[in-house]
N, C-alpha and C. Protein backbone atom coordinates (compact mmCIF):
# COMPACT_ATOMS: atom_id res chain seq x y z
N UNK A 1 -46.97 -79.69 30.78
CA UNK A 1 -47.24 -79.78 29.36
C UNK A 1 -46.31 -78.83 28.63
N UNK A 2 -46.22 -79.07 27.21
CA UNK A 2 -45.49 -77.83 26.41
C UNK A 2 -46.18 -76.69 26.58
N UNK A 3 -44.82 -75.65 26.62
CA UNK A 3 -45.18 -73.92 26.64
C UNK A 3 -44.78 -73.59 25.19
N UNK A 4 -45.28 -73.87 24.30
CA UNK A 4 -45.67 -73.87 22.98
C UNK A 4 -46.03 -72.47 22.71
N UNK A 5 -45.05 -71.34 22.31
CA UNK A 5 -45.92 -70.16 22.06
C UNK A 5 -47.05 -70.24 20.49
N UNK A 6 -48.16 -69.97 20.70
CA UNK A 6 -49.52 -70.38 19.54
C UNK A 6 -48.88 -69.45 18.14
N UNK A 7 -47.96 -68.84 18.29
CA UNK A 7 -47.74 -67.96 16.84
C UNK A 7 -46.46 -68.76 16.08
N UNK A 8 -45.67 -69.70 17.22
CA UNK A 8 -44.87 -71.12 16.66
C UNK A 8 -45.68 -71.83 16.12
N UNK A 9 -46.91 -72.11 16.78
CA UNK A 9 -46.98 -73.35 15.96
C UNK A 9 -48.31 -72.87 14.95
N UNK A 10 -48.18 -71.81 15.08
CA UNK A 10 -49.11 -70.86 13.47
C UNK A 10 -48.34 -71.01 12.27
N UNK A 11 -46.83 -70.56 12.68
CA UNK A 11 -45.47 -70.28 11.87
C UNK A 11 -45.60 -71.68 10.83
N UNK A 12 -45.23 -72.44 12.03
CA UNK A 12 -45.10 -73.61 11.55
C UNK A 12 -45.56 -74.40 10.93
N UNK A 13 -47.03 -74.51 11.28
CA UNK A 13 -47.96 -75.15 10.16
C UNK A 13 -48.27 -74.27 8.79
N UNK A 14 -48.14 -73.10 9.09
CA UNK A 14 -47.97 -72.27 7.65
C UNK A 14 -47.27 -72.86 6.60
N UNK A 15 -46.01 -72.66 6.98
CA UNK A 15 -44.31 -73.76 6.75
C UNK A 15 -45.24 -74.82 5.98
N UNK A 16 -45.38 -76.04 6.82
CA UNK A 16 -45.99 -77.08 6.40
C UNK A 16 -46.65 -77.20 5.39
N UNK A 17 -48.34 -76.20 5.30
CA UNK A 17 -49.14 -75.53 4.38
C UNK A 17 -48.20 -75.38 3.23
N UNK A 18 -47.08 -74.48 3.57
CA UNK A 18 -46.07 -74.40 2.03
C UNK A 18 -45.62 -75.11 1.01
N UNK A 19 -44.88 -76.30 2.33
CA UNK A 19 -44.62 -77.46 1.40
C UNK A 19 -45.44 -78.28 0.94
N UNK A 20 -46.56 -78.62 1.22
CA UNK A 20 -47.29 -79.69 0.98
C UNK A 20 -47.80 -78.26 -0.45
N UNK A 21 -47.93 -77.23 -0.89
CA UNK A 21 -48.45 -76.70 -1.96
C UNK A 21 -47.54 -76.23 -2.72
N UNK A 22 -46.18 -76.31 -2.60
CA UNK A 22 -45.29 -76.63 -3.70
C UNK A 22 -45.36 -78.00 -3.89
N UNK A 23 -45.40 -79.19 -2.91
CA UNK A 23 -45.22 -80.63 -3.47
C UNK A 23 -46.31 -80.96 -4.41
N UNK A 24 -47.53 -80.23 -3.98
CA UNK A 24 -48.52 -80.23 -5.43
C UNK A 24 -47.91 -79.61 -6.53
N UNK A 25 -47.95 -78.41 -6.63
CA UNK A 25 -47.59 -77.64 -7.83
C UNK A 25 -46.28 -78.76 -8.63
N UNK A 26 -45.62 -79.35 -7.58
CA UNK A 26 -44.18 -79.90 -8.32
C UNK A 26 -44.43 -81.16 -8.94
N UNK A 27 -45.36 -81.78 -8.24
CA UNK A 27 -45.43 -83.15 -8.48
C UNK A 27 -46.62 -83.83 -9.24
N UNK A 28 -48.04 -83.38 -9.25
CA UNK A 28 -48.53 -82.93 -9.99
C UNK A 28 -48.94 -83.00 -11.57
N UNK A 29 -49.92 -83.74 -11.99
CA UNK A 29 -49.75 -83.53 -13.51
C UNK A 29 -51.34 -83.21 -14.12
N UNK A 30 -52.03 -83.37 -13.07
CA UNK A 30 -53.62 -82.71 -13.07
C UNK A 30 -53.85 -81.25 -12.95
N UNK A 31 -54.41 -80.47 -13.87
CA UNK A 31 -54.19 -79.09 -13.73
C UNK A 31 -55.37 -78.45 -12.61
N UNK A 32 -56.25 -79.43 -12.06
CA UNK A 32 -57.01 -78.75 -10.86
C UNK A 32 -56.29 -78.98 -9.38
N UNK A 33 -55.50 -80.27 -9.42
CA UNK A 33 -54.50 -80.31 -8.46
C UNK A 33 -53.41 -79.12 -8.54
N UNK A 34 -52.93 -78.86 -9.40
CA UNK A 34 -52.05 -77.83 -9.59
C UNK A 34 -52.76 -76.59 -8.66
N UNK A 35 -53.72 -76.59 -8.97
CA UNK A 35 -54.98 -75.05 -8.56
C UNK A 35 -54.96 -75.54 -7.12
N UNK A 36 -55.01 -76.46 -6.84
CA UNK A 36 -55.25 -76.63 -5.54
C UNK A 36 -54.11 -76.47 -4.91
N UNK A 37 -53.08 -77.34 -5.11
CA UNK A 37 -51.73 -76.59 -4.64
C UNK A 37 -51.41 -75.27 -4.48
N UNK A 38 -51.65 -74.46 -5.52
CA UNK A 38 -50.97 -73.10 -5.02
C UNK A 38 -52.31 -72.65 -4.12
N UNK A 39 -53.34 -72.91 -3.81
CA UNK A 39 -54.32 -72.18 -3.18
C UNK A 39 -53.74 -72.54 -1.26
N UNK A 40 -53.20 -73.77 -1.66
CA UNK A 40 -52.61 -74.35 0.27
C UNK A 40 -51.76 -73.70 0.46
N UNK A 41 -50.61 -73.43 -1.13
CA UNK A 41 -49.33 -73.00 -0.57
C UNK A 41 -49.76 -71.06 -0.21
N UNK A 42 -51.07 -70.72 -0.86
CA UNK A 42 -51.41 -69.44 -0.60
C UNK A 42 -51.82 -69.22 1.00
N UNK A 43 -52.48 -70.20 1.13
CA UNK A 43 -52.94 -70.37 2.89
C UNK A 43 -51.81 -69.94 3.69
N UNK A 44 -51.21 -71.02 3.78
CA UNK A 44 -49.86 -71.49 4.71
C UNK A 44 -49.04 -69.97 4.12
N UNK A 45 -48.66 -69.51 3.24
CA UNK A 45 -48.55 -67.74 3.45
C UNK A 45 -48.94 -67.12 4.40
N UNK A 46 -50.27 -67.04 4.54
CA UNK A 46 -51.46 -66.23 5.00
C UNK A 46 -51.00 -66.46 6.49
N UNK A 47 -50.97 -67.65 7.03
CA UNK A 47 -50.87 -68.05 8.30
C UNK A 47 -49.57 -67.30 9.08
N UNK A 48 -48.21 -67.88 7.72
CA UNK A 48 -46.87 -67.42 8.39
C UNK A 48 -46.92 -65.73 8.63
N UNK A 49 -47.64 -64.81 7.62
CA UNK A 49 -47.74 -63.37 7.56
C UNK A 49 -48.57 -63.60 8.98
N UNK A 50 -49.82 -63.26 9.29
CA UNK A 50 -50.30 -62.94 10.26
C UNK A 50 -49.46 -63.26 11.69
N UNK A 51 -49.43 -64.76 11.47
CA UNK A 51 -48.49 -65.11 12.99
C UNK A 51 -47.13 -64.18 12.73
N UNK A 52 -46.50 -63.74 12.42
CA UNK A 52 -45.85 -63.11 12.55
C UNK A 52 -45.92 -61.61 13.12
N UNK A 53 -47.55 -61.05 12.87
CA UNK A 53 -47.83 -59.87 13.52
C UNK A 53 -48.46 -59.93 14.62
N UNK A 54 -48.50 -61.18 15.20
CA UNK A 54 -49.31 -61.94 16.33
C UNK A 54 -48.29 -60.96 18.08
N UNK A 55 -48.90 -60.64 17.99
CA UNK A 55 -48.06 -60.49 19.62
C UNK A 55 -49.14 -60.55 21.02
N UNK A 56 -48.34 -61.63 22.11
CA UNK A 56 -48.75 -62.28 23.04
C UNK A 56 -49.29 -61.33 24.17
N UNK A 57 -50.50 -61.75 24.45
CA UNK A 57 -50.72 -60.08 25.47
C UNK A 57 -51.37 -59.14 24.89
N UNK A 58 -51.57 -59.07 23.52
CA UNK A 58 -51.40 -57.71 22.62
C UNK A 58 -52.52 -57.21 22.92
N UNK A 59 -52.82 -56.24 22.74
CA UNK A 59 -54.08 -55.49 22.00
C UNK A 59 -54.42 -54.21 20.82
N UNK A 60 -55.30 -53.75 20.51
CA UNK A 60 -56.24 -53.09 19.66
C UNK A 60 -54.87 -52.05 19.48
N UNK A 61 -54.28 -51.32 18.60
CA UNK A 61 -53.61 -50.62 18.43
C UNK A 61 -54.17 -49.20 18.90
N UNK A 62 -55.06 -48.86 19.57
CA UNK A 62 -55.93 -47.59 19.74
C UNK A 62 -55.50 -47.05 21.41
N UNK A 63 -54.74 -45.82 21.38
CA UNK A 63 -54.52 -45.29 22.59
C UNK A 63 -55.56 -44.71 23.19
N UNK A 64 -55.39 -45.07 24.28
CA UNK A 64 -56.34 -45.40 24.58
C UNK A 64 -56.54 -45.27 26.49
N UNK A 65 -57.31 -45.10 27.50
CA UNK A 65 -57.39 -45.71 29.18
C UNK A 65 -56.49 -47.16 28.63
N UNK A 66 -56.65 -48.06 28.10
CA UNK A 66 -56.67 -49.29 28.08
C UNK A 66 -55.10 -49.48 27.81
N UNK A 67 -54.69 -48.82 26.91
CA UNK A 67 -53.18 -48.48 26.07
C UNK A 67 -52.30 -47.00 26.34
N UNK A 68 -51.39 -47.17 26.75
CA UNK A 68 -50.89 -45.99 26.99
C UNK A 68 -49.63 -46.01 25.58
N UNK A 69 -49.56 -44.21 25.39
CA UNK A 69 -48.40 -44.40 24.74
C UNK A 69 -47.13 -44.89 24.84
N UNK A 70 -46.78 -45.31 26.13
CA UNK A 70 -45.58 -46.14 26.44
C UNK A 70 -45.56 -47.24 26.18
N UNK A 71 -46.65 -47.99 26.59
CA UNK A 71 -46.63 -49.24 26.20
C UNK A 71 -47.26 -49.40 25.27
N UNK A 72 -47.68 -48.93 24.21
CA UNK A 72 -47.98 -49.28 22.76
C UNK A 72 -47.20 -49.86 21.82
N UNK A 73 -45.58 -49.30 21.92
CA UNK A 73 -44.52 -50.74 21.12
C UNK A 73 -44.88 -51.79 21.46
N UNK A 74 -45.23 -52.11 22.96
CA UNK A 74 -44.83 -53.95 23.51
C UNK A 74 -46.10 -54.32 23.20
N UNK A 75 -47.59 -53.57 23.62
CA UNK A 75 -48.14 -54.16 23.34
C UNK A 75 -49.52 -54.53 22.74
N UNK A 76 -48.94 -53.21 21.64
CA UNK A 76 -50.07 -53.22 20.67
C UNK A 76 -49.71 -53.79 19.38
N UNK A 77 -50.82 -54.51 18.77
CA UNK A 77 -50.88 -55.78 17.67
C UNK A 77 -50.19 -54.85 16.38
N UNK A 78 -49.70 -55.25 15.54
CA UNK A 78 -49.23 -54.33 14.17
C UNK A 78 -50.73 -54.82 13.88
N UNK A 79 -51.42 -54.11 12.67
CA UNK A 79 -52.38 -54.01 12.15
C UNK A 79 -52.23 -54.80 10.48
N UNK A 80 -50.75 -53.65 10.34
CA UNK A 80 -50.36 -54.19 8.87
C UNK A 80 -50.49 -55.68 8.55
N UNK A 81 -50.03 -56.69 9.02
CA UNK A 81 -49.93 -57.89 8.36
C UNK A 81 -51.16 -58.45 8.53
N UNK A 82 -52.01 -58.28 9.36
CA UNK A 82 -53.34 -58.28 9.18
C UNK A 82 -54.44 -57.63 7.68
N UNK A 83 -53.83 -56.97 7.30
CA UNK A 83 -54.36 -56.08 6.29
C UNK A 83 -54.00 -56.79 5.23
N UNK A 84 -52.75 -56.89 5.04
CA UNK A 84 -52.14 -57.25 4.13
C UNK A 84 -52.74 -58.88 3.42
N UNK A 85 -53.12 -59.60 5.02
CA UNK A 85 -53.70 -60.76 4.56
C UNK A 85 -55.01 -60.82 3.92
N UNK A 86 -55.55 -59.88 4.68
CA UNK A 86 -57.47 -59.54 3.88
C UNK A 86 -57.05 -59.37 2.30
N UNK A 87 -56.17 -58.40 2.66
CA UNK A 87 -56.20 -58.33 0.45
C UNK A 87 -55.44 -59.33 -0.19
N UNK A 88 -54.70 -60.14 0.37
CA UNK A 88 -54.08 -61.39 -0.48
C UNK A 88 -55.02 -62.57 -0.23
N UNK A 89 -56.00 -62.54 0.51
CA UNK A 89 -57.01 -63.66 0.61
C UNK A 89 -57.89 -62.83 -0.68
N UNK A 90 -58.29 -61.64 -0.55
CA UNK A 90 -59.41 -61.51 -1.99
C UNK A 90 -58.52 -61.41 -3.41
N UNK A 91 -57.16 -60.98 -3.47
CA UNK A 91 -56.42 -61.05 -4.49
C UNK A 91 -56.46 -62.45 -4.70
N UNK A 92 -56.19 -63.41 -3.81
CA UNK A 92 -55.98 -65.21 -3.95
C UNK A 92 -56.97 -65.85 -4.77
N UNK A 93 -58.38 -65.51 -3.82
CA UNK A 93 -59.64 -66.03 -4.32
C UNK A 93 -59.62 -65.55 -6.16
N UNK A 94 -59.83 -64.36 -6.20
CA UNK A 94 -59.80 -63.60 -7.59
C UNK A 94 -58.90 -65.03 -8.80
N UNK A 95 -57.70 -64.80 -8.22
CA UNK A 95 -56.41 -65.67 -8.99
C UNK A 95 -56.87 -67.30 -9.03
N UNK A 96 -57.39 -67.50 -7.96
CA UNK A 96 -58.03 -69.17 -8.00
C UNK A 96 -59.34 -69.48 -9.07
N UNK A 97 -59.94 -68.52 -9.11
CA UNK A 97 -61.28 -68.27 -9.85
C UNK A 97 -60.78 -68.00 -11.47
N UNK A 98 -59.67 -67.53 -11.60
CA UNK A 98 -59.33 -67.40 -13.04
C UNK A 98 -58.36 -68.37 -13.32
N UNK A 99 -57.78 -69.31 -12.39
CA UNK A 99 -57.26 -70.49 -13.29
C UNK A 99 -58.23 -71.66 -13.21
N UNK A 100 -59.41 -71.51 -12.12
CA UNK A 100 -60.19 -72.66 -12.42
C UNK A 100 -61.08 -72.48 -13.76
N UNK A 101 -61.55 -71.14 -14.33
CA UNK A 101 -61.44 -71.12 -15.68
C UNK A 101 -61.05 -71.17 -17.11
N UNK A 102 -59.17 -70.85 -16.36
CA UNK A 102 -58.95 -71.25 -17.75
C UNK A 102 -58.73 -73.03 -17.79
N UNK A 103 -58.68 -73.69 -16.34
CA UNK A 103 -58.95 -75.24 -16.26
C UNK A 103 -59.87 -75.78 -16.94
N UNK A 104 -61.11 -74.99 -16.87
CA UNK A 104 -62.44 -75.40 -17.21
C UNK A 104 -62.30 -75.33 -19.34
N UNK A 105 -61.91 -74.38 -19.71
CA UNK A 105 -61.70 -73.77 -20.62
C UNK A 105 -60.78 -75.05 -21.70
N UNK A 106 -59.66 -75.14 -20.51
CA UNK A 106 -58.74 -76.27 -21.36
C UNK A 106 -59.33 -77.78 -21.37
N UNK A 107 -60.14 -77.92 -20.13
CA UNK A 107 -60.71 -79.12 -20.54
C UNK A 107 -61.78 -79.29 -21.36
N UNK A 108 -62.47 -78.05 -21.80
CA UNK A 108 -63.15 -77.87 -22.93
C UNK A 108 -63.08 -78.53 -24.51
N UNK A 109 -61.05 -77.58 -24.45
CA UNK A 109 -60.86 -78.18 -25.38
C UNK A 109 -60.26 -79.35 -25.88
N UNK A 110 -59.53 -79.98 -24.71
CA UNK A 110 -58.97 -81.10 -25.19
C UNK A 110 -59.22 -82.25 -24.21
N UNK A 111 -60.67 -82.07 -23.57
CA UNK A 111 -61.82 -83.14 -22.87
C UNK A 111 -60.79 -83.62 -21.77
N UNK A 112 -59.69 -82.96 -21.03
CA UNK A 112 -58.58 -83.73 -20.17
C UNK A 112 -57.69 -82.59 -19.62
N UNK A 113 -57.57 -82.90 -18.39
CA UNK A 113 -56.87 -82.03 -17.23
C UNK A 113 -55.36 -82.51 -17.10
N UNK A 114 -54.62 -83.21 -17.60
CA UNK A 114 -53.31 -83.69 -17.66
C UNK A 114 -52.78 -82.45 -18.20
N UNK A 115 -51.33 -81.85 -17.90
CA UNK A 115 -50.65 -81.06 -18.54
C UNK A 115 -50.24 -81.73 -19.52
N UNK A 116 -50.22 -83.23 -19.62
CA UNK A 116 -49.20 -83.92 -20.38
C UNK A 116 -50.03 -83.65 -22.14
N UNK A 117 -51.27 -83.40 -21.51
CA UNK A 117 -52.07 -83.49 -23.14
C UNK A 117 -52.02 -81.70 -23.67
N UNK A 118 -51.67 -81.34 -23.34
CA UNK A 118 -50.77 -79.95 -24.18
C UNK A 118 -49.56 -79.36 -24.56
N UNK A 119 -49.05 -80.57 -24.97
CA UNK A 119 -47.69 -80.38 -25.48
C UNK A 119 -47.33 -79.22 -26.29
N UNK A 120 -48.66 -78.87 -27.29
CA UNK A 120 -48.35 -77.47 -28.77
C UNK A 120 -48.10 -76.44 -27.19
N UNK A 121 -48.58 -76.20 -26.08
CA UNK A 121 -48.64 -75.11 -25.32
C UNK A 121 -47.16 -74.82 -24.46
N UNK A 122 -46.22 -75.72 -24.62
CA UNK A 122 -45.32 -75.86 -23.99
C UNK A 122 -43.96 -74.99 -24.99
N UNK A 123 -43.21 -74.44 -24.55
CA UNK A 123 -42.14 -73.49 -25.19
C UNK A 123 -41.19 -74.11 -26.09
């Protein structure tokens, strides 16, 4: 069978995740599709960051019986991009929650989620 390392094909579907949430954002003329787009293309971020701090074998960054300081480069996990993802998943959520309001807000006022029906808002 394929020897597929699992942080390729993390990478990769991240990748994927990306494009398919720019092809929303781009293509697009519903402003909750829009919301939804950048929330996939936020995912597929999330995925490529972590798999990237993914290492095979790894463990707990804590020296340790288990971890010696020698082998703690090869094979202890970075922590950081792990971290980094917890707060861009609650920064994300936060950012998703305030354009599905001002969504809610605009369809308030002009009873319709088309960008096309806010032309005065356009530069």
């Amino acid at each position: 069978m394929f020897n597929i390392p699992i942080s390729s094909v993390v990478i990769a579907t991240g990748f994927i995740l990306i494009l398919i949430g720019i092809w929303g954002l781009l293509t697009h003329r519903n402003i909750f599709r829009i919301v939804v787009g950048f929330s996939v293309m936020g995912t597929g971020t999330h995925l490529v960051i972590v798999a990237i701090g993914y290492v095979a074998n790894g463990t707990a960054p804590i020296i340790d019986r288990g971890l010696s300081i020698s082998d703690a480069p090869a094979r202890a996990v970075d922590p950081i991009p792990s971290a980094l993802v917890v707060t861009a998943i609650v920064i994300g959520l936060a950012v998703t929650a305030v354009m599905l309001a001002y969504a809610v807000r605009l369809h308030e006022s002009k009873r319709s989620l088309s960008i096309d029906s806010f032309e005065e808002s356009k530069w």
